[in-house]
PDB file of N, CA and C in Angstrom:
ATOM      1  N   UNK A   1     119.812 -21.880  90.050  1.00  0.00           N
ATOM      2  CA  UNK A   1     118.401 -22.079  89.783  1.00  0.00           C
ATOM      3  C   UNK A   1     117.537 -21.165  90.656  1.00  0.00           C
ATOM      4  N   UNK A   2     117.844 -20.902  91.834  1.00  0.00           N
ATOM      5  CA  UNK A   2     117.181 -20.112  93.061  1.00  0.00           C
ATOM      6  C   UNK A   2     117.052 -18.710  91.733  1.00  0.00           C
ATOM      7  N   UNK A   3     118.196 -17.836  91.720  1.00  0.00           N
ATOM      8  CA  UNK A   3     117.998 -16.744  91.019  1.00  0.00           C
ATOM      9  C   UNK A   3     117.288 -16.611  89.936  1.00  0.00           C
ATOM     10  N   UNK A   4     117.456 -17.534  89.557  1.00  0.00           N
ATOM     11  CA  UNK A   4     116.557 -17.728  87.589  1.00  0.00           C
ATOM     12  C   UNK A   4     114.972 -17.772  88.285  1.00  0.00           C
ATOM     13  N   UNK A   5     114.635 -18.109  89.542  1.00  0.00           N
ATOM     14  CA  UNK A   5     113.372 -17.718  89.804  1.00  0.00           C
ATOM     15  C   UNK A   5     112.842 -16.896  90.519  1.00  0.00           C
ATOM     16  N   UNK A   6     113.864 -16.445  91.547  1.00  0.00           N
ATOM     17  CA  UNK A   6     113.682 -14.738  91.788  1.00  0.00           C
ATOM     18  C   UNK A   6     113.743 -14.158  90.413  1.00  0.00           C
ATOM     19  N   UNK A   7     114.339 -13.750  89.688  1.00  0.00           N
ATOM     20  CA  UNK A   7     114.648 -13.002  88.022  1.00  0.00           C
ATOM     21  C   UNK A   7     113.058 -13.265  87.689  1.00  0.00           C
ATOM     22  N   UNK A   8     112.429 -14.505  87.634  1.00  0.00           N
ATOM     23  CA  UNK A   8     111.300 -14.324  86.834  1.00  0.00           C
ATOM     24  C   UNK A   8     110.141 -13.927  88.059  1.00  0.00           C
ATOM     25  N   UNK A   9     110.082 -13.981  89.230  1.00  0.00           N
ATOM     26  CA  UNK A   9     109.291 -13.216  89.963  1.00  0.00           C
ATOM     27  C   UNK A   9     109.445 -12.297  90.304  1.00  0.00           C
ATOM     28  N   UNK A  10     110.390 -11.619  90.021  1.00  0.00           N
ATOM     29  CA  UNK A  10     111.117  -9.696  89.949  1.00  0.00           C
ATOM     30  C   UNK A  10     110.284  -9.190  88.722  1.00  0.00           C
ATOM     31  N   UNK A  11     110.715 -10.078  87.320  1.00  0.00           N
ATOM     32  CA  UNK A  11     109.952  -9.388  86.507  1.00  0.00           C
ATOM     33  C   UNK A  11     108.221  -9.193  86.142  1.00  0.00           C
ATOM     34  N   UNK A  12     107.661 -10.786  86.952  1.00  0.00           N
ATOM     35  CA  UNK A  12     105.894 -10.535  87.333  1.00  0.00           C
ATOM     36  C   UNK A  12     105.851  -9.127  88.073  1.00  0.00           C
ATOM     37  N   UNK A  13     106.386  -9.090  88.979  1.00  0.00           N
ATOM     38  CA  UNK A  13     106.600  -7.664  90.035  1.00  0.00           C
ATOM     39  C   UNK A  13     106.573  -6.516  89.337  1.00  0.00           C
ATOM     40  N   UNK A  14     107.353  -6.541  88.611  1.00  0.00           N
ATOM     41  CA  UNK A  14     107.748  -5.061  87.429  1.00  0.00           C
ATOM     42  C   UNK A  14     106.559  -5.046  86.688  1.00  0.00           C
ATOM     43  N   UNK A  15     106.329  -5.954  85.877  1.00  0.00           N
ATOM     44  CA  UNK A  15     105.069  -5.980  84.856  1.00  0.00           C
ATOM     45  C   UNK A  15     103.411  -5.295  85.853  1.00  0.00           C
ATOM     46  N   UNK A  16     103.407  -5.983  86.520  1.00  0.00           N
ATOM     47  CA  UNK A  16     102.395  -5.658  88.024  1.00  0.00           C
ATOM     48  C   UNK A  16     102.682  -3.906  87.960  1.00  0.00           C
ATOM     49  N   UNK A  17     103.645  -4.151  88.940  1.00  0.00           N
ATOM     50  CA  UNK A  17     103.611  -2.665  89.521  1.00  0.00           C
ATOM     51  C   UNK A  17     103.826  -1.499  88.599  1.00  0.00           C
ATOM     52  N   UNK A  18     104.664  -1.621  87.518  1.00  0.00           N
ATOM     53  CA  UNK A  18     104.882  -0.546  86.657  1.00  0.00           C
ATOM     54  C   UNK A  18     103.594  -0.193  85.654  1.00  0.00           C
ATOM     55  N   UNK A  19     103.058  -0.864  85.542  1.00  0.00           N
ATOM     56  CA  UNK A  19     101.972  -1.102  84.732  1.00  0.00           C
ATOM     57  C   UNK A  19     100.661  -0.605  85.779  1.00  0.00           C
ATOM     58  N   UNK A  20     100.907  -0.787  87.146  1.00  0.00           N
ATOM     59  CA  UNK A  20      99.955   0.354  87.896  1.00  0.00           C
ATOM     60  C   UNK A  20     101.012   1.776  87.660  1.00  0.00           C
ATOM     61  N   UNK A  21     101.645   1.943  87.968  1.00  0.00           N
ATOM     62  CA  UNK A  21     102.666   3.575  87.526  1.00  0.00           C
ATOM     63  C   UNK A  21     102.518   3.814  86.355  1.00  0.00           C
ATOM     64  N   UNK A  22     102.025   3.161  85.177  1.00  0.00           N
ATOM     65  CA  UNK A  22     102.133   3.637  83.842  1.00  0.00           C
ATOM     66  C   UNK A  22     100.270   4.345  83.729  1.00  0.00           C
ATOM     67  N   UNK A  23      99.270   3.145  84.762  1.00  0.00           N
ATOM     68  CA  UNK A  23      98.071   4.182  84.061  1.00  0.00           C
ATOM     69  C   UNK A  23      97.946   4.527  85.417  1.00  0.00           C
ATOM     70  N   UNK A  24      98.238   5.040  86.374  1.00  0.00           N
ATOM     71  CA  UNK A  24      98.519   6.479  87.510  1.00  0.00           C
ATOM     72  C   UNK A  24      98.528   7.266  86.498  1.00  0.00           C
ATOM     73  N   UNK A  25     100.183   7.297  85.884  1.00  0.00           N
ATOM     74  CA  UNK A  25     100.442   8.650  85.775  1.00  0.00           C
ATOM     75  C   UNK A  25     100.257   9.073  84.255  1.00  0.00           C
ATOM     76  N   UNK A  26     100.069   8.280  82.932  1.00  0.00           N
ATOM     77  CA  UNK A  26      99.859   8.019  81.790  1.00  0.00           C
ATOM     78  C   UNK A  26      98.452   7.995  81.314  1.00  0.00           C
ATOM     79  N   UNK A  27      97.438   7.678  81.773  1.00  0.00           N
ATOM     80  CA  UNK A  27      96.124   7.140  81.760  1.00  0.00           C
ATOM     81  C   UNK A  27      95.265   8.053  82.391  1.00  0.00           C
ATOM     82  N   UNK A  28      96.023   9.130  83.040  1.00  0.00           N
ATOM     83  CA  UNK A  28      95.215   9.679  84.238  1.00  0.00           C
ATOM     84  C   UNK A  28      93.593  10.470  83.600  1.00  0.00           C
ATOM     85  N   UNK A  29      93.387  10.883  82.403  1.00  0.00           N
ATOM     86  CA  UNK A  29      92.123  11.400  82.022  1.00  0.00           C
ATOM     87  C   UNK A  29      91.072  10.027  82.357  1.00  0.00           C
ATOM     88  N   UNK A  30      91.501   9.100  81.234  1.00  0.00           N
ATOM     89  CA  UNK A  30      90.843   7.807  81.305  1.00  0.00           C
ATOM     90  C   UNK A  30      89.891   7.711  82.987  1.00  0.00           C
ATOM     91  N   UNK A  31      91.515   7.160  83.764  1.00  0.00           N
ATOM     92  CA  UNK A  31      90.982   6.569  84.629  1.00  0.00           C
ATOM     93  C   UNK A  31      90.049   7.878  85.626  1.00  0.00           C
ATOM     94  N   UNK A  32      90.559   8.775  85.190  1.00  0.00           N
ATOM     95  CA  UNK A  32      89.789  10.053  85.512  1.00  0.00           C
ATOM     96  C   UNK A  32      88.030  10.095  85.642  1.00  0.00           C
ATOM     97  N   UNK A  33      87.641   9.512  84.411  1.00  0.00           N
ATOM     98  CA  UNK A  33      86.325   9.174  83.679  1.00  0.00           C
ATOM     99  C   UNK A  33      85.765   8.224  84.346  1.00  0.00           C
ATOM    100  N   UNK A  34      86.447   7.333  84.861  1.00  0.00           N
ATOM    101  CA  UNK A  34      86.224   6.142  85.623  1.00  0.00           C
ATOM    102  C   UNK A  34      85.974   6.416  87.156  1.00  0.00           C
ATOM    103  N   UNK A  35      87.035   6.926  87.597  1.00  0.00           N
ATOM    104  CA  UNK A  35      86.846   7.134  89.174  1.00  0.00           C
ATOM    105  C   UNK A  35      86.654   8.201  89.318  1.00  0.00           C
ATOM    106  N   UNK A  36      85.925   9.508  88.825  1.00  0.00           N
ATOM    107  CA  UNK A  36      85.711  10.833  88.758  1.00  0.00           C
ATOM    108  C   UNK A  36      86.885  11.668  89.146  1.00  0.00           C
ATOM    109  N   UNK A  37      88.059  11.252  88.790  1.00  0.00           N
ATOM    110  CA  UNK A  37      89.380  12.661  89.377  1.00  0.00           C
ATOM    111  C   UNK A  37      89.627  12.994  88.396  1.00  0.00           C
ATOM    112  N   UNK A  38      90.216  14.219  87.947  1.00  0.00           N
ATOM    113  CA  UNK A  38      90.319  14.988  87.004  1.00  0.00           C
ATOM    114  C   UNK A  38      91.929  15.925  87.275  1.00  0.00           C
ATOM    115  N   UNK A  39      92.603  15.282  88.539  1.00  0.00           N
ATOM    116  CA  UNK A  39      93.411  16.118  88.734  1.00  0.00           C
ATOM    117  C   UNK A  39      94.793  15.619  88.185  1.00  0.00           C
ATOM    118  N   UNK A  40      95.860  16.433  88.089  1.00  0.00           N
ATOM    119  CA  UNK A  40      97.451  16.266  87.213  1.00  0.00           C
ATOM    120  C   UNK A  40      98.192  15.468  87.866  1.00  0.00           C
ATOM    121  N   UNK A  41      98.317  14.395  87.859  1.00  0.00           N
ATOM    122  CA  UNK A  41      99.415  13.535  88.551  1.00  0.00           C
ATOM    123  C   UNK A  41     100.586  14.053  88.046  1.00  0.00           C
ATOM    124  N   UNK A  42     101.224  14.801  87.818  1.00  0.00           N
ATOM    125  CA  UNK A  42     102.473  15.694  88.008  1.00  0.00           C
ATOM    126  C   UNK A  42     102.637  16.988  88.604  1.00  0.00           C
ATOM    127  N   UNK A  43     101.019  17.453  89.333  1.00  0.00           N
ATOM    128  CA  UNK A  43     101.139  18.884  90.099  1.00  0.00           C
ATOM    129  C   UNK A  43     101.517  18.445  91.755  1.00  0.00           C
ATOM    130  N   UNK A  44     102.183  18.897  92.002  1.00  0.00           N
ATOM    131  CA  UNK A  44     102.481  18.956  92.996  1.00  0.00           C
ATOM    132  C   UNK A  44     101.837  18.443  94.543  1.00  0.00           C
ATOM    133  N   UNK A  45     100.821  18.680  94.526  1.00  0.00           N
ATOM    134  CA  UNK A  45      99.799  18.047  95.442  1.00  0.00           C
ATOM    135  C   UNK A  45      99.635  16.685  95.368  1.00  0.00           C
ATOM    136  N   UNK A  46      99.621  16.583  94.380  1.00  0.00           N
ATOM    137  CA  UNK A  46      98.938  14.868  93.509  1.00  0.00           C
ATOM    138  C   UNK A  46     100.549  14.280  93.994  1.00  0.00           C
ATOM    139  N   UNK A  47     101.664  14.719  93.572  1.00  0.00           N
ATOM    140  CA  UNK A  47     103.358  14.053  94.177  1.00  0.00           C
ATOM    141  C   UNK A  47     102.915  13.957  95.622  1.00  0.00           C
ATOM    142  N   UNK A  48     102.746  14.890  96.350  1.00  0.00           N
ATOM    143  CA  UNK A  48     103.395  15.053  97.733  1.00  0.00           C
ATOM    144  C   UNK A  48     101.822  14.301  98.393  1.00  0.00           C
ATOM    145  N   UNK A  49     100.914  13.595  97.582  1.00  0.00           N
ATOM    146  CA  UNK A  49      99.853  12.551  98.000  1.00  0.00           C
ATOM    147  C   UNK A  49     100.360  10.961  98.113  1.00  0.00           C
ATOM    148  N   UNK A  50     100.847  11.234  97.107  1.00  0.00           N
ATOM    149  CA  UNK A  50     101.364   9.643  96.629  1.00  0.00           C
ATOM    150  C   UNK A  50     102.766   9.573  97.475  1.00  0.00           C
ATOM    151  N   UNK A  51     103.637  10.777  97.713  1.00  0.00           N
ATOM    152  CA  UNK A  51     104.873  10.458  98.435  1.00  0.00           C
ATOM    153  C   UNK A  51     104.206  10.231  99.770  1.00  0.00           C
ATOM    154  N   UNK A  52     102.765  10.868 100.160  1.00  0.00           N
ATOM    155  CA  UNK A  52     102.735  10.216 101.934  1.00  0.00           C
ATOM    156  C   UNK A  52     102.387   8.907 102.395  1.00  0.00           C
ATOM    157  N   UNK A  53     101.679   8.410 101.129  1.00  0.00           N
ATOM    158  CA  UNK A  53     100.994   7.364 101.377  1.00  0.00           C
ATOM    159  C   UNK A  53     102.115   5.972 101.476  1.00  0.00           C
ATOM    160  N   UNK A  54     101.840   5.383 102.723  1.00  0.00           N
ATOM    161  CA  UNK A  54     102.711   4.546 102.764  1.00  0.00           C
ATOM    162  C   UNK A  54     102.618   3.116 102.041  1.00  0.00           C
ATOM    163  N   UNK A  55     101.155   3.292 101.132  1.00  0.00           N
ATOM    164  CA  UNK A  55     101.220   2.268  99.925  1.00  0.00           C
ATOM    165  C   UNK A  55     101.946   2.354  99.000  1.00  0.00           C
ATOM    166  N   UNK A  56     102.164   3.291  98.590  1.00  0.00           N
ATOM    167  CA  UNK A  56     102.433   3.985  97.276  1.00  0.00           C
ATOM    168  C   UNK A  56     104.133   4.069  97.716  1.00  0.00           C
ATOM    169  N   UNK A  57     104.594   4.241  99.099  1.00  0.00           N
ATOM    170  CA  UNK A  57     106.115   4.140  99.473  1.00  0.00           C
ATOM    171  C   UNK A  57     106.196   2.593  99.799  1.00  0.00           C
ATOM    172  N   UNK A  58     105.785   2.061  99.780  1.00  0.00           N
ATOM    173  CA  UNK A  58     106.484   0.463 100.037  1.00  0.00           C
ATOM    174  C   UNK A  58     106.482  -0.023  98.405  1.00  0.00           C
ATOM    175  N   UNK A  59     105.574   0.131  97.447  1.00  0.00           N
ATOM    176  CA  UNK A  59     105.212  -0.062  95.952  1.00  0.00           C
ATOM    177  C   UNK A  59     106.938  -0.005  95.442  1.00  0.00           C
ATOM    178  N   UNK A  60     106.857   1.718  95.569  1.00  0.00           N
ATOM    179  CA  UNK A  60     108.077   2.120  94.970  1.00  0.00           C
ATOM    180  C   UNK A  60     109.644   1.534  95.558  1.00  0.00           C
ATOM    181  N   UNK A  61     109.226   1.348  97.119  1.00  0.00           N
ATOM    182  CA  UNK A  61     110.577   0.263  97.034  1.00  0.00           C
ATOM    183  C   UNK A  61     110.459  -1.117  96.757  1.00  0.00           C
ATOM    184  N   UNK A  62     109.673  -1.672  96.716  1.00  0.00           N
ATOM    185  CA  UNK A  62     109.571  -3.163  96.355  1.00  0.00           C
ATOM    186  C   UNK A  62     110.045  -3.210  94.527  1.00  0.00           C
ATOM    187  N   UNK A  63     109.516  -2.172  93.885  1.00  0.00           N
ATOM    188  CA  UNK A  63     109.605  -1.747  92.457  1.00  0.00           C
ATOM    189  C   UNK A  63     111.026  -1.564  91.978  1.00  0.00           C
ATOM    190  N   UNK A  64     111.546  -0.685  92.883  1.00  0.00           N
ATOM    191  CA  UNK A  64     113.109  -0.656  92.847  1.00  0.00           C
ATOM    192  C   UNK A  64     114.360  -1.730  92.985  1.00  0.00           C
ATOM    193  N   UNK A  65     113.469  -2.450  94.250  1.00  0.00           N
ATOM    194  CA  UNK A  65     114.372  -3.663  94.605  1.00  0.00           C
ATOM    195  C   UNK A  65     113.995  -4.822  93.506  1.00  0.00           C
ATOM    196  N   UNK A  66     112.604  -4.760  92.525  1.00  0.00           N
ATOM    197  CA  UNK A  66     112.671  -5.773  92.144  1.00  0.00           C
ATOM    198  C   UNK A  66     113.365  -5.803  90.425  1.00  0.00           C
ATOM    199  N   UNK A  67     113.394  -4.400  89.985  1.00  0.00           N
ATOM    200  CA  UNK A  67     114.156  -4.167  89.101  1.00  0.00           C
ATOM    201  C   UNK A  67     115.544  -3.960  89.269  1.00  0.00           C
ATOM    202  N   UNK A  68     116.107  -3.237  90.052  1.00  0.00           N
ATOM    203  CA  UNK A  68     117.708  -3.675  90.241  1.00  0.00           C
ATOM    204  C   UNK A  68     118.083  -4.810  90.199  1.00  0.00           C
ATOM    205  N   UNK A  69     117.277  -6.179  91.024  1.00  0.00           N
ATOM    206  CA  UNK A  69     117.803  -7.595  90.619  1.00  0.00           C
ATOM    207  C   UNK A  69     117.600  -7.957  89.460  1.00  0.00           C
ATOM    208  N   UNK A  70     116.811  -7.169  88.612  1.00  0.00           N
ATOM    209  CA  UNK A  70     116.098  -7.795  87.505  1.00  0.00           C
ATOM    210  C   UNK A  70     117.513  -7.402  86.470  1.00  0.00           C
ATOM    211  N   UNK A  71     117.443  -5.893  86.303  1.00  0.00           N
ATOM    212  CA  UNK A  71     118.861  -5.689  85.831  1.00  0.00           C
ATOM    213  C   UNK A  71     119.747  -6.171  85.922  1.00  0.00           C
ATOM    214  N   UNK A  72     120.654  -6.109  87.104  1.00  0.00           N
ATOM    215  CA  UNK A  72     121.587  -6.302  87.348  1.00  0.00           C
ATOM    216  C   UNK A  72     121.738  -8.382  87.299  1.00  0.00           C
ATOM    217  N   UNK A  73     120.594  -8.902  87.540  1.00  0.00           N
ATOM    218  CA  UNK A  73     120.998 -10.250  87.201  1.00  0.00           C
ATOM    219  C   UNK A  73     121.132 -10.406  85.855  1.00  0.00           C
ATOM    220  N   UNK A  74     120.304  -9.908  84.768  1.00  0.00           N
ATOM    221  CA  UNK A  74     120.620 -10.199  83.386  1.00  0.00           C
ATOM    222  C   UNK A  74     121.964  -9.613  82.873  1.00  0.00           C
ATOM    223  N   UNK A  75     122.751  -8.564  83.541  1.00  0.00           N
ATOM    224  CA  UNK A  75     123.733  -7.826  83.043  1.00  0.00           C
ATOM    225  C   UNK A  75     124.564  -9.082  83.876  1.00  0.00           C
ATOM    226  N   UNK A  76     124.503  -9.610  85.065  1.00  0.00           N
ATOM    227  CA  UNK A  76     125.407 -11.015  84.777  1.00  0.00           C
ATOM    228  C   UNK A  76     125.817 -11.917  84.157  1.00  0.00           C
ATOM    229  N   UNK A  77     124.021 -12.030  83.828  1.00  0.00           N
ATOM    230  CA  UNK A  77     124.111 -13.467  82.637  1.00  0.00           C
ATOM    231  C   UNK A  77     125.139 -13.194  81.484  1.00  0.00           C
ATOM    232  N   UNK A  78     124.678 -11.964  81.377  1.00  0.00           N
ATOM    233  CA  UNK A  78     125.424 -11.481  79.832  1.00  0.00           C
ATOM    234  C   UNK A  78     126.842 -11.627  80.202  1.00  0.00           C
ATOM    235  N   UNK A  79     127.868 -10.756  80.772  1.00  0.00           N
ATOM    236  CA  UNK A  79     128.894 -10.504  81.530  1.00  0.00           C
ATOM    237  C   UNK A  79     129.547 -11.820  81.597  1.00  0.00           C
ATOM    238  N   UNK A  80     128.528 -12.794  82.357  1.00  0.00           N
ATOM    239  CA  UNK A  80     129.614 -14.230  82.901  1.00  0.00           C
ATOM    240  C   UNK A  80     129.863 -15.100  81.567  1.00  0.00           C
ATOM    241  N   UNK A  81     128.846 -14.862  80.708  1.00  0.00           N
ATOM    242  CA  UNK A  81     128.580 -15.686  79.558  1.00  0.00           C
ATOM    243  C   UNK A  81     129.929 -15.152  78.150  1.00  0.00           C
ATOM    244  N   UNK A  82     129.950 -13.651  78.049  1.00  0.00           N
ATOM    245  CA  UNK A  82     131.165 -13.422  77.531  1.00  0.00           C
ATOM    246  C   UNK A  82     132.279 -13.678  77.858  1.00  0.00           C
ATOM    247  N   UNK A  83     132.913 -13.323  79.512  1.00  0.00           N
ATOM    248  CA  UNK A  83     133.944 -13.437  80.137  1.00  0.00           C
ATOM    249  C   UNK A  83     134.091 -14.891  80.562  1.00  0.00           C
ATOM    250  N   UNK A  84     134.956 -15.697  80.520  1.00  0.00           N
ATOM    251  CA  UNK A  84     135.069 -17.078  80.823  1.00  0.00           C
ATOM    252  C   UNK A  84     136.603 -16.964  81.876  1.00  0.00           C
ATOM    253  N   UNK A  85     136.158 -17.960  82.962  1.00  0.00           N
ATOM    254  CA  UNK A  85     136.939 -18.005  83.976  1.00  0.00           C
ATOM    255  C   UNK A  85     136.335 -17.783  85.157  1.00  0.00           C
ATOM    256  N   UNK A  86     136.795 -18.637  85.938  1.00  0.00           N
ATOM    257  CA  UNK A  86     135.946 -18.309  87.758  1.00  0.00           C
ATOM    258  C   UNK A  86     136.427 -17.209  88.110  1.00  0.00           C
ATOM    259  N   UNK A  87     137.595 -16.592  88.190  1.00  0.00           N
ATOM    260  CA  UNK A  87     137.930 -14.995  88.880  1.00  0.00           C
ATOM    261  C   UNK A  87     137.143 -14.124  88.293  1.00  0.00           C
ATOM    262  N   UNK A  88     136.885 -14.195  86.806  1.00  0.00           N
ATOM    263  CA  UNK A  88     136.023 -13.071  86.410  1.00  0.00           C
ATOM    264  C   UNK A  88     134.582 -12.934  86.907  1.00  0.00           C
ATOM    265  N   UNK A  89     134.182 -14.140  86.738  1.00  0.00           N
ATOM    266  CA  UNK A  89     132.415 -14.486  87.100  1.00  0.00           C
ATOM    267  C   UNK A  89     132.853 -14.076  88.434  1.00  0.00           C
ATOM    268  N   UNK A  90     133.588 -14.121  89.225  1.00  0.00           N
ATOM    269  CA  UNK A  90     133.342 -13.656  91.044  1.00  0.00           C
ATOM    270  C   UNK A  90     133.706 -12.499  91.015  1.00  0.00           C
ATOM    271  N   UNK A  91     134.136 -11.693  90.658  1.00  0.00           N
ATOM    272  CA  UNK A  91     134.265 -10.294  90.224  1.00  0.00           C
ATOM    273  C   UNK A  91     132.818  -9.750  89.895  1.00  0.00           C
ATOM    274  N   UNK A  92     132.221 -10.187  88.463  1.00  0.00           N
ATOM    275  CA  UNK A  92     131.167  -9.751  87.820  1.00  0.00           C
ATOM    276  C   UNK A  92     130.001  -9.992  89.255  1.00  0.00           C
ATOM    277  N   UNK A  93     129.716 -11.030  90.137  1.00  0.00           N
ATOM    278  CA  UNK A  93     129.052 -11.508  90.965  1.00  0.00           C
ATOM    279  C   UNK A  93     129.582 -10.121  91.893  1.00  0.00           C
ATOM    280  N   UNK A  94     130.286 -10.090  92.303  1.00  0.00           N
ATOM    281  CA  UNK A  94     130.577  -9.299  93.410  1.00  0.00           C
ATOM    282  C   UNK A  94     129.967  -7.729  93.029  1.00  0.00           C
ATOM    283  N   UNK A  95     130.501  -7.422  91.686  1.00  0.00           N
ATOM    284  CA  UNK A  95     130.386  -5.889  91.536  1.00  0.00           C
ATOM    285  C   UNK A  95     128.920  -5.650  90.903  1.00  0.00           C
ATOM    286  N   UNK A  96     127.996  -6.552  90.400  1.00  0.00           N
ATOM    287  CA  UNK A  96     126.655  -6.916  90.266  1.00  0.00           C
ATOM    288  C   UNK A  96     126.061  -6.468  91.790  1.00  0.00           C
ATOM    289  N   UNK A  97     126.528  -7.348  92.597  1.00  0.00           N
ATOM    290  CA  UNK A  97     125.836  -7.123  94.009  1.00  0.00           C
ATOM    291  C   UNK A  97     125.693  -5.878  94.963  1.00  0.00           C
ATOM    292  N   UNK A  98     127.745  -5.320  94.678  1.00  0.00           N
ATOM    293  CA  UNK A  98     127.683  -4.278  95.240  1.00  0.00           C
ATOM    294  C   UNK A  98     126.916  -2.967  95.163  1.00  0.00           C
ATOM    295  N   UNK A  99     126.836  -3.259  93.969  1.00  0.00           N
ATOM    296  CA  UNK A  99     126.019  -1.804  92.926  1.00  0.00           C
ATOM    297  C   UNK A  99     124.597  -1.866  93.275  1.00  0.00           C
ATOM    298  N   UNK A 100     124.279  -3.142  93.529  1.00  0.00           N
ATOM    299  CA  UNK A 100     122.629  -3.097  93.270  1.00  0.00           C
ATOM    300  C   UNK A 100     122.497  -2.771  94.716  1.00  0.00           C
ATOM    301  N   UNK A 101     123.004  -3.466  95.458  1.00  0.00           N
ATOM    302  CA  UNK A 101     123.200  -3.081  97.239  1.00  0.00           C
ATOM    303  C   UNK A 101     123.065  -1.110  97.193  1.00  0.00           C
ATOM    304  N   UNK A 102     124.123  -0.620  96.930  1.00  0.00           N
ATOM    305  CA  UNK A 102     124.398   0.557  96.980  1.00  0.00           C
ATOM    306  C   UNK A 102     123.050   1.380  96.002  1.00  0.00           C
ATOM    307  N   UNK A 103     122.484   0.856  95.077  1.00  0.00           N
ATOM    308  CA  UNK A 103     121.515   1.887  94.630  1.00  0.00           C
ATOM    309  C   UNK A 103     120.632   1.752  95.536  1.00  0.00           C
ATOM    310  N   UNK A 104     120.405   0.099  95.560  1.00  0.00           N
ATOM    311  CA  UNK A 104     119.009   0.108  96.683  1.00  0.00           C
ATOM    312  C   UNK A 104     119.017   1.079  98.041  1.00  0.00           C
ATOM    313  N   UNK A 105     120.391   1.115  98.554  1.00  0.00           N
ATOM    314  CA  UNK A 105     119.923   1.627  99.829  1.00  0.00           C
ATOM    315  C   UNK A 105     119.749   3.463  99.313  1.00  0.00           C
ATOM    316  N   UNK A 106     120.350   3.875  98.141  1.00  0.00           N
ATOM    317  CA  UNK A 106     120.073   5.266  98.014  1.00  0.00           C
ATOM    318  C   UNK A 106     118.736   5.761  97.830  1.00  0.00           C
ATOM    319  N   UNK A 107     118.191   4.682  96.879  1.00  0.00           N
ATOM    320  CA  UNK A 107     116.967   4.759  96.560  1.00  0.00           C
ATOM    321  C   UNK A 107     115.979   4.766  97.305  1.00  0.00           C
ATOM    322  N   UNK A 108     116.114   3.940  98.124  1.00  0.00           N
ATOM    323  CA  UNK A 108     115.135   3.575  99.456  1.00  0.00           C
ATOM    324  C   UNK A 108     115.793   4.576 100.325  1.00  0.00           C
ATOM    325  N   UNK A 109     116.595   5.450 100.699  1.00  0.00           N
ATOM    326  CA  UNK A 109     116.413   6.185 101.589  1.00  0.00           C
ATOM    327  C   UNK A 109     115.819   7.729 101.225  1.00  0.00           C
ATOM    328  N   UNK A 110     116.339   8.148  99.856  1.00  0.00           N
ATOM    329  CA  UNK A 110     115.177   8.971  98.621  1.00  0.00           C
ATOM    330  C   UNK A 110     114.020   8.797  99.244  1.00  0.00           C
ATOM    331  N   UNK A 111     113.203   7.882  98.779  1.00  0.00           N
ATOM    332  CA  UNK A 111     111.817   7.362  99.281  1.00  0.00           C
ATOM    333  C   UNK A 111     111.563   7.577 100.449  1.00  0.00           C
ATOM    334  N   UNK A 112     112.285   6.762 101.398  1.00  0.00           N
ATOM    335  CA  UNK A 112     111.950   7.454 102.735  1.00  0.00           C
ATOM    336  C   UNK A 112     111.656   8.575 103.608  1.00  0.00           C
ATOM    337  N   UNK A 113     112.781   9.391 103.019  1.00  0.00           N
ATOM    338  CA  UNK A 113     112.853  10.597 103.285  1.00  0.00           C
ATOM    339  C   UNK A 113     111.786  11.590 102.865  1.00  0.00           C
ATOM    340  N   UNK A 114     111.559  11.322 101.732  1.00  0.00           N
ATOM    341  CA  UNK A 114     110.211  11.789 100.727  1.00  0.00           C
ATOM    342  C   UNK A 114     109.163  11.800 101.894  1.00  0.00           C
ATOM    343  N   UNK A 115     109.113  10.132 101.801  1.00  0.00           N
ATOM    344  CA  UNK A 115     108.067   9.798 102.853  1.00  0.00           C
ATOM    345  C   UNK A 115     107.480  10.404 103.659  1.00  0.00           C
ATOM    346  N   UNK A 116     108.351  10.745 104.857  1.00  0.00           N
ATOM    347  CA  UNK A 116     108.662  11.639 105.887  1.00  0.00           C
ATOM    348  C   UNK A 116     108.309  12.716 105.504  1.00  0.00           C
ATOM    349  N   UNK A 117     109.023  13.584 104.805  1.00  0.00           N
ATOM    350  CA  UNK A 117     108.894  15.193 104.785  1.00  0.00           C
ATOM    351  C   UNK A 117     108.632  15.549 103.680  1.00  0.00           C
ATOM    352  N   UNK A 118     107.957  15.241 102.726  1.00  0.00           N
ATOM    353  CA  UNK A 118     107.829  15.289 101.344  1.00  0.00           C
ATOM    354  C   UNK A 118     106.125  16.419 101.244  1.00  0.00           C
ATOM    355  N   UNK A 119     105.725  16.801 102.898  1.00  0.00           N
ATOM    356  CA  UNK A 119     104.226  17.191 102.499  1.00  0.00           C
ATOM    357  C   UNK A 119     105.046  18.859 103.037  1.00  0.00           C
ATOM    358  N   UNK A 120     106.400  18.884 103.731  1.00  0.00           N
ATOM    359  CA  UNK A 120     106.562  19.981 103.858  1.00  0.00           C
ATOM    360  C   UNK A 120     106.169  21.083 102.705  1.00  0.00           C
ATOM    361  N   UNK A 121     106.213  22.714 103.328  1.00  0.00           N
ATOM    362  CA  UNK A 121     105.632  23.536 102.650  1.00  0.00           C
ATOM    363  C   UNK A 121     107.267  24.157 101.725  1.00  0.00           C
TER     364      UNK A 121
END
């Protein structure tokens, strides 16, 4: 029961945050009109703005961490629900975890690193 409500506050999270990443970088004339910027959220400057800002780097890992559980718990549900037997479900549990463990920390150290040195020339 704990997970079935992390899962649905991972996906408020996603809906939230991706949905600020969709009119950033999708919307950008619009919101352009609105807040007077006019500039390319895919030129280079506009990246290496958003990679310094340490809003915009905690966003993207909270975003990451909250979709990997989001994934990777429904690819359980599915998984435990076909496969029947406790060795399998602790398998599927285990290699669910490991994976999401292992992207998160790649991902988040990506980001970090960005973070850091991402305004180099």
């Amino acid at each position: 029961m704990k997970y079935w409500l992390l899962n649905a506050t991972c996906g408020l999270l996603i809906l939230v945050l991706l949905g600020a990443h969709m009119a950033m970088m999708h919307l950008d004339m619009t919101l352009g009109l609105l807040w007077g910027s006019n500039a390319d959220p895919l030129s280079w400057n506009q990246v290496a703005l958003r990679g310094e800002s340490r809003t915009m780097t905690i966003g993207y890992v909270v975003l990451l961490g909250a979709a990997l559980f989001h994934g990777l718990y429904g690819l359980h549900t599915v998984l435990t629900e076909f496969l029947a037997g406790q060795r399998a479900a602790r398998l599927i549990r285990m290699g669910c975890w490991a994976t999401g463990i292992l992207l998160f920390l790649v991902g988040t150290a990506s980001t970090l690193i960005f973070h850091q040195f991402g305004s180099l020339p």
